[in-house]
C-alpha atoms as a PDB file:
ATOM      1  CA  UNK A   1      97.077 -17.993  12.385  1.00  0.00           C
ATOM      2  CA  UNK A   2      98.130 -16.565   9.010  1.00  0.00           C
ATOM      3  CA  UNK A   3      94.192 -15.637   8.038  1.00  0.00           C
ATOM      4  CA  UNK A   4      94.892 -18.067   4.795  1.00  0.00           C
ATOM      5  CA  UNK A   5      92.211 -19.826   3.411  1.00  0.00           C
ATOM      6  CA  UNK A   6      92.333 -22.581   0.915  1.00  0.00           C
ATOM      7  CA  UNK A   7      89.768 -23.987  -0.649  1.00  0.00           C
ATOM      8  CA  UNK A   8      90.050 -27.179  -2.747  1.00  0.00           C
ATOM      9  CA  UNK A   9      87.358 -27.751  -5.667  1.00  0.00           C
ATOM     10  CA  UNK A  10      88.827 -30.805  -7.339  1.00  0.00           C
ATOM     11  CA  UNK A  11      90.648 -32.875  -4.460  1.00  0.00           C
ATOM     12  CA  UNK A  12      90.692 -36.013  -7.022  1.00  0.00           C
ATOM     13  CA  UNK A  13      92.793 -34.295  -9.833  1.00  0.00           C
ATOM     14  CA  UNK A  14      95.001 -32.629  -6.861  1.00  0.00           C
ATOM     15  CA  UNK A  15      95.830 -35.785  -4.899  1.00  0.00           C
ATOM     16  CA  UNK A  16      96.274 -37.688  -8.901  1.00  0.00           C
ATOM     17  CA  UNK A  17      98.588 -34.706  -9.510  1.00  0.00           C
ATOM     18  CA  UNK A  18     100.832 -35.062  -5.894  1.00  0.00           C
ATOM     19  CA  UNK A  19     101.043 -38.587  -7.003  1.00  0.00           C
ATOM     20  CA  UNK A  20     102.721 -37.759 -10.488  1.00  0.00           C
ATOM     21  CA  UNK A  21     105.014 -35.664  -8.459  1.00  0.00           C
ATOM     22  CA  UNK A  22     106.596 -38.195  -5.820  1.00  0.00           C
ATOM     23  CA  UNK A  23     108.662 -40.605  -8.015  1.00  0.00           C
ATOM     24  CA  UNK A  24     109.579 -37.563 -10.263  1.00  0.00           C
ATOM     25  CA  UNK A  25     110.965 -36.318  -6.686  1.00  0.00           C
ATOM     26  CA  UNK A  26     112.810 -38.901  -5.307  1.00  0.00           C
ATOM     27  CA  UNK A  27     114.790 -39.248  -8.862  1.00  0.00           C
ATOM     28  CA  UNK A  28     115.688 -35.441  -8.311  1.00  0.00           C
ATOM     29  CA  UNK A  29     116.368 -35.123  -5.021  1.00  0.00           C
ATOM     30  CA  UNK A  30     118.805 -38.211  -5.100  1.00  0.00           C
ATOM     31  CA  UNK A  31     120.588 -36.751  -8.383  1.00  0.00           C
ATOM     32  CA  UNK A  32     120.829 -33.483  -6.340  1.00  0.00           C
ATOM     33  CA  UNK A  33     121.876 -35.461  -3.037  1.00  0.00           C
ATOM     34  CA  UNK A  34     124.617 -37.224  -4.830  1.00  0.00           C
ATOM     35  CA  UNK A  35     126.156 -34.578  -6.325  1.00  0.00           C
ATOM     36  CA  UNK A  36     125.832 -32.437  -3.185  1.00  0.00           C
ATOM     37  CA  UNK A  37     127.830 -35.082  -1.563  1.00  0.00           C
ATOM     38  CA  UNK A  38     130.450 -35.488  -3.814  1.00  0.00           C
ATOM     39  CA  UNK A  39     130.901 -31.711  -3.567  1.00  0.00           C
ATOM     40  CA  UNK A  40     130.996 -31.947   0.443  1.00  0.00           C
ATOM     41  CA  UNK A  41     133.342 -34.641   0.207  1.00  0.00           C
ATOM     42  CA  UNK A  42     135.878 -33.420  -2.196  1.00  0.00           C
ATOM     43  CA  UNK A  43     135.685 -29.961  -0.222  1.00  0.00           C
ATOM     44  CA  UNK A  44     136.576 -31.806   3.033  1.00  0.00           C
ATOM     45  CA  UNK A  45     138.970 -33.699   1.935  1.00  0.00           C
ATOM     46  CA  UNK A  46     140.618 -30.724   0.358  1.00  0.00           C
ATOM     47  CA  UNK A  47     140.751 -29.063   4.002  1.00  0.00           C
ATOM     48  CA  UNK A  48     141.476 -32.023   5.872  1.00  0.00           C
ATOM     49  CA  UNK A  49     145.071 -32.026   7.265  1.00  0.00           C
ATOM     50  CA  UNK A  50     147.113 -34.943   5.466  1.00  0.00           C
ATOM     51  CA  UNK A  51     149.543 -36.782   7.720  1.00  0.00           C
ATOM     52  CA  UNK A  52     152.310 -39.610   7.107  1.00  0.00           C
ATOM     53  CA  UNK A  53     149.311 -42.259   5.745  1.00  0.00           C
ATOM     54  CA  UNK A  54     146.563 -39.977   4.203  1.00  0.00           C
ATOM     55  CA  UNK A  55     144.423 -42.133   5.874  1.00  0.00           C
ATOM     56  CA  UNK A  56     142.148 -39.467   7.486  1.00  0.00           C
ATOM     57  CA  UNK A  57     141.402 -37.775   3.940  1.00  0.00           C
ATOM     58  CA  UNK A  58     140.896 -41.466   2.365  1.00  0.00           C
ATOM     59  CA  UNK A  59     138.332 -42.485   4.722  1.00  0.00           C
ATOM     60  CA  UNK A  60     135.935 -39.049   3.640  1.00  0.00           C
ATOM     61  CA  UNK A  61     132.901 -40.051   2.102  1.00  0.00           C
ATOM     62  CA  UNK A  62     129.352 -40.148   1.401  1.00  0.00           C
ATOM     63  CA  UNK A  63     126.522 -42.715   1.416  1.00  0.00           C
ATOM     64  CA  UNK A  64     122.797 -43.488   0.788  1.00  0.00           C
ATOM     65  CA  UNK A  65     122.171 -44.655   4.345  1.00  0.00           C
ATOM     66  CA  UNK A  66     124.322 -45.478   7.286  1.00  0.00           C
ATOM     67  CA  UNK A  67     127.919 -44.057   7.690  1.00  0.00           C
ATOM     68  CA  UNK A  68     130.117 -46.987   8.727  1.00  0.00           C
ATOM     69  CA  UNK A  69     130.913 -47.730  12.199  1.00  0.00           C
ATOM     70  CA  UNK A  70     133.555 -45.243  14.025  1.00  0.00           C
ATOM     71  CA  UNK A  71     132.612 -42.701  11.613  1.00  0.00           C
ATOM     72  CA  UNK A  72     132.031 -38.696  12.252  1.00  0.00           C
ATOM     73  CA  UNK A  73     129.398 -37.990  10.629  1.00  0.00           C
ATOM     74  CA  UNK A  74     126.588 -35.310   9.862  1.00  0.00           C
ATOM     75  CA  UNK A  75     123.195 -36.274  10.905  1.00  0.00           C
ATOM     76  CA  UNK A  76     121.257 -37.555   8.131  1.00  0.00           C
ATOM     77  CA  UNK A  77     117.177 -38.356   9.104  1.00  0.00           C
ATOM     78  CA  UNK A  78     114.846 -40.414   6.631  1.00  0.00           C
ATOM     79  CA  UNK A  79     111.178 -39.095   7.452  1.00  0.00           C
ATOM     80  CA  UNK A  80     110.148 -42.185   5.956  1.00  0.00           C
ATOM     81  CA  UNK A  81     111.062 -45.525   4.215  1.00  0.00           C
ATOM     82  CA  UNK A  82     111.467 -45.007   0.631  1.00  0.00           C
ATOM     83  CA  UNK A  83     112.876 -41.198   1.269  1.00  0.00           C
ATOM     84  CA  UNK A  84     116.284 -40.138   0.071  1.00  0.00           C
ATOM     85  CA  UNK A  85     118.770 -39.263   2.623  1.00  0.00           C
ATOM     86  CA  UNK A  86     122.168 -39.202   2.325  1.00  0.00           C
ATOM     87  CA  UNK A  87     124.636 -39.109   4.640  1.00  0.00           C
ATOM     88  CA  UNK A  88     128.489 -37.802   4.723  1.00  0.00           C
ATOM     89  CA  UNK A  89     131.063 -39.389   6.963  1.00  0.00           C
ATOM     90  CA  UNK A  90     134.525 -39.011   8.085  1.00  0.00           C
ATOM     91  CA  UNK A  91     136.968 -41.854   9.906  1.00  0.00           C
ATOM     92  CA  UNK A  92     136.462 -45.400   9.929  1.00  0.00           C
ATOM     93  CA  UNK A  93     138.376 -48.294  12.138  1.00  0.00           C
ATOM     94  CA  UNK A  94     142.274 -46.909  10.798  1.00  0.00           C
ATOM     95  CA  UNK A  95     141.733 -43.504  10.995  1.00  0.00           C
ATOM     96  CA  UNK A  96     139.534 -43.669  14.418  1.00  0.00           C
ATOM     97  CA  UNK A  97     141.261 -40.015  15.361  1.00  0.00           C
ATOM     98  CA  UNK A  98     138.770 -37.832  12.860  1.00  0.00           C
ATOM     99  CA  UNK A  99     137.456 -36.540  16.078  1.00  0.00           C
ATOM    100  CA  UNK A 100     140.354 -35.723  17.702  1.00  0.00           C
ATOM    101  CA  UNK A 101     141.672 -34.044  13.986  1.00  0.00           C
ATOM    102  CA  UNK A 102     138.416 -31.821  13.926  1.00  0.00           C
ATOM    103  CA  UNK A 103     137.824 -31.160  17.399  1.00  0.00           C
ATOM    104  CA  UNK A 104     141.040 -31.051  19.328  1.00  0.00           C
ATOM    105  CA  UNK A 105     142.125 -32.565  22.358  1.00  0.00           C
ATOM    106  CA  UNK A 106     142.598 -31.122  25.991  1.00  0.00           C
ATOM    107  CA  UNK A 107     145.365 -31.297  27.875  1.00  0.00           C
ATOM    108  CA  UNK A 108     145.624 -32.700  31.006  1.00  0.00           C
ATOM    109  CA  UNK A 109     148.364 -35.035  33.647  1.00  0.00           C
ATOM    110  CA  UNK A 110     147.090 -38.474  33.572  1.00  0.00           C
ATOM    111  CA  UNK A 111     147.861 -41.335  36.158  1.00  0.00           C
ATOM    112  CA  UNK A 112     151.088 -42.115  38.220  1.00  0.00           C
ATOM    113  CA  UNK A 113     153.425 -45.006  37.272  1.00  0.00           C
ATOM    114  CA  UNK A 114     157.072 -46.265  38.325  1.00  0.00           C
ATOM    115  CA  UNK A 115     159.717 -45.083  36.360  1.00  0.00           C
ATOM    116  CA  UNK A 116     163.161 -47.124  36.015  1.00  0.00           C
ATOM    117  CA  UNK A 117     164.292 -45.982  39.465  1.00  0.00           C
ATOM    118  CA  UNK A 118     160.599 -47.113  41.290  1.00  0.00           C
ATOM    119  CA  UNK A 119     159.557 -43.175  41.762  1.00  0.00           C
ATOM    120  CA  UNK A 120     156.132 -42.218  40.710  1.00  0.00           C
ATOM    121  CA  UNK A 121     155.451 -40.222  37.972  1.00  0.00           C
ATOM    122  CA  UNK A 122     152.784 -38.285  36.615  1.00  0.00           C
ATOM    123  CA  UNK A 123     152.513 -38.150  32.264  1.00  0.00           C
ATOM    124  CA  UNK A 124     151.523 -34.744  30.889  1.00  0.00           C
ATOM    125  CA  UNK A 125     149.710 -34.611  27.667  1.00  0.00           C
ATOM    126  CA  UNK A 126     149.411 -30.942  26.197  1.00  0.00           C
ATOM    127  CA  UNK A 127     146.362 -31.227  24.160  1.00  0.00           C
ATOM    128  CA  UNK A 128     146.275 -31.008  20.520  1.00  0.00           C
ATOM    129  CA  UNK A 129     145.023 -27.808  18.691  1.00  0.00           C
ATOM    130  CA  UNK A 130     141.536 -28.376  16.251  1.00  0.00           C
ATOM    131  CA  UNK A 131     142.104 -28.991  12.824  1.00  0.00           C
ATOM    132  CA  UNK A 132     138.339 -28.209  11.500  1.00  0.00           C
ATOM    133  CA  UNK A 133     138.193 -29.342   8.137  1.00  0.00           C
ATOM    134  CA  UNK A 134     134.199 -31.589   8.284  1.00  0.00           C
ATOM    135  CA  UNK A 135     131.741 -28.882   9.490  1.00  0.00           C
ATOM    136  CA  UNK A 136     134.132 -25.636   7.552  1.00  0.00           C
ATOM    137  CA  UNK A 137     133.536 -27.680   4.704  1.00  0.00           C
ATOM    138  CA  UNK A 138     129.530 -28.011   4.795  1.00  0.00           C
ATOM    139  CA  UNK A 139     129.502 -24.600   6.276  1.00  0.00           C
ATOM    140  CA  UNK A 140     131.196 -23.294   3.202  1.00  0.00           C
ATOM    141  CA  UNK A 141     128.721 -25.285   1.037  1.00  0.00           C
ATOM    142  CA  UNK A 142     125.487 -24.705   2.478  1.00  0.00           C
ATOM    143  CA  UNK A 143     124.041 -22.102   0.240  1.00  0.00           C
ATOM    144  CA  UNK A 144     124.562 -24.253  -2.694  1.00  0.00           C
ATOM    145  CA  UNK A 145     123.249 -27.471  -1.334  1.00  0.00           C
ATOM    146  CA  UNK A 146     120.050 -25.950   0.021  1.00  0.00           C
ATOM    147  CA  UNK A 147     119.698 -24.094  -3.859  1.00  0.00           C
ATOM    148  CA  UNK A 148     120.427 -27.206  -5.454  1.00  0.00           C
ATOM    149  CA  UNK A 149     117.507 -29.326  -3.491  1.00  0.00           C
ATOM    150  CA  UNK A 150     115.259 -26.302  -3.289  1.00  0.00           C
ATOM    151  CA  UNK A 151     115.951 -26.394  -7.555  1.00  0.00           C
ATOM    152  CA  UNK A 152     115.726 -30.498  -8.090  1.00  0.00           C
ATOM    153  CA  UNK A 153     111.839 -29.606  -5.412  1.00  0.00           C
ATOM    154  CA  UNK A 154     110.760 -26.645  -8.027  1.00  0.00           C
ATOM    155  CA  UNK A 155     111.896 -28.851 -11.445  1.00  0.00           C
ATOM    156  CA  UNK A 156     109.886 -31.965  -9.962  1.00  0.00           C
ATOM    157  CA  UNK A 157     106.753 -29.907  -9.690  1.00  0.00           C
ATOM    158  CA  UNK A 158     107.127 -28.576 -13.330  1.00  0.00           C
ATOM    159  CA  UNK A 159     108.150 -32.070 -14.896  1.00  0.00           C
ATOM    160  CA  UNK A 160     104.639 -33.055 -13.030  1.00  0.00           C
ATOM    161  CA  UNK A 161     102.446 -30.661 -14.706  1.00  0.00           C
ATOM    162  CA  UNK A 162     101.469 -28.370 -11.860  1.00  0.00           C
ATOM    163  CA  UNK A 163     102.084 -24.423 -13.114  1.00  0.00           C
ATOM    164  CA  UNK A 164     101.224 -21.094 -11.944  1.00  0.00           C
ATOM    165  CA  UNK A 165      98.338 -19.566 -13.656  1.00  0.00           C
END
């Protein structure tokens, strides 16, 4: 232990006071969330390789809640109902590959088959090289997301009331 002792005289006007604070919060933290996100997004899709559709790029976003279904996407947690969380996705059901874009692929000889003649063959992939352009991206932008919600916490708790003395 720390040896830090609080003592609370006025728990009424404390818990009346964390109470101003929450919705003050939320509004904050999902301003700060959302532009966060936008910022990820547009820095992704910046880095993201662009091939013959532009598909892959197109299908970078961000949402308030689940990514879509065949997405990448960074884990996003909600510690409870009501809290904001947002989460950023790559890839949907046209440009299922994201993962093989951002992570590479291995190589490897796969399977026998007949050719024309009736001899068996082996196919040879040779592995595609990573093309990292998701996780650079928030890696890049860290710093400045955790400042910006650590700045939407601090301005919450001023807008409330509570100050240092």
């Amino acid at each position: 232990m720390s040896g830090v002792t609080i003592k609370v005289t006025n728990k009424t006007k404390l818990f009346n006071a964390l109470r101003r604070v929450a919705p003050t919060m939320k509004s904050n933290l999902k301003k700060a969330l959302a532009k966060s996100g936008e910022e990820w997004v547009s820095k992704a899709q910046a880095l993201a390789p662009v091939g013959a559709t532009g598909k892959l790029r197109e299908s970078i976003g961000y949402t308030f809640g689940k990514a879509p279904d065949g997405s990448l996407s960074q884990a996003s947690q909600v510690i409870r109902s009501g809290t904001p969380a947002i989460t950023i996705f790559a890839g949907n059901k046209e440009a299922f590959y994201v993962r093989f874009v951002e992570f590479g692929t291995a190589g490897g000889t796969f399977g026998s088959r007949s050719d024309q003649q009736g001899r068996k063959v082996k196919r040879t992939h040779p592995g595609t090289t990573a093309q990292p352009f998701f996780f650079p991206a928030y890696r890049i932008l860290r710093t400045r997301i955790k400042s910006r919600l650590s700045r939407a916490m601090s301005q919450s708790i001023k807008q409330a009331g509570f100050t240092q003395k």
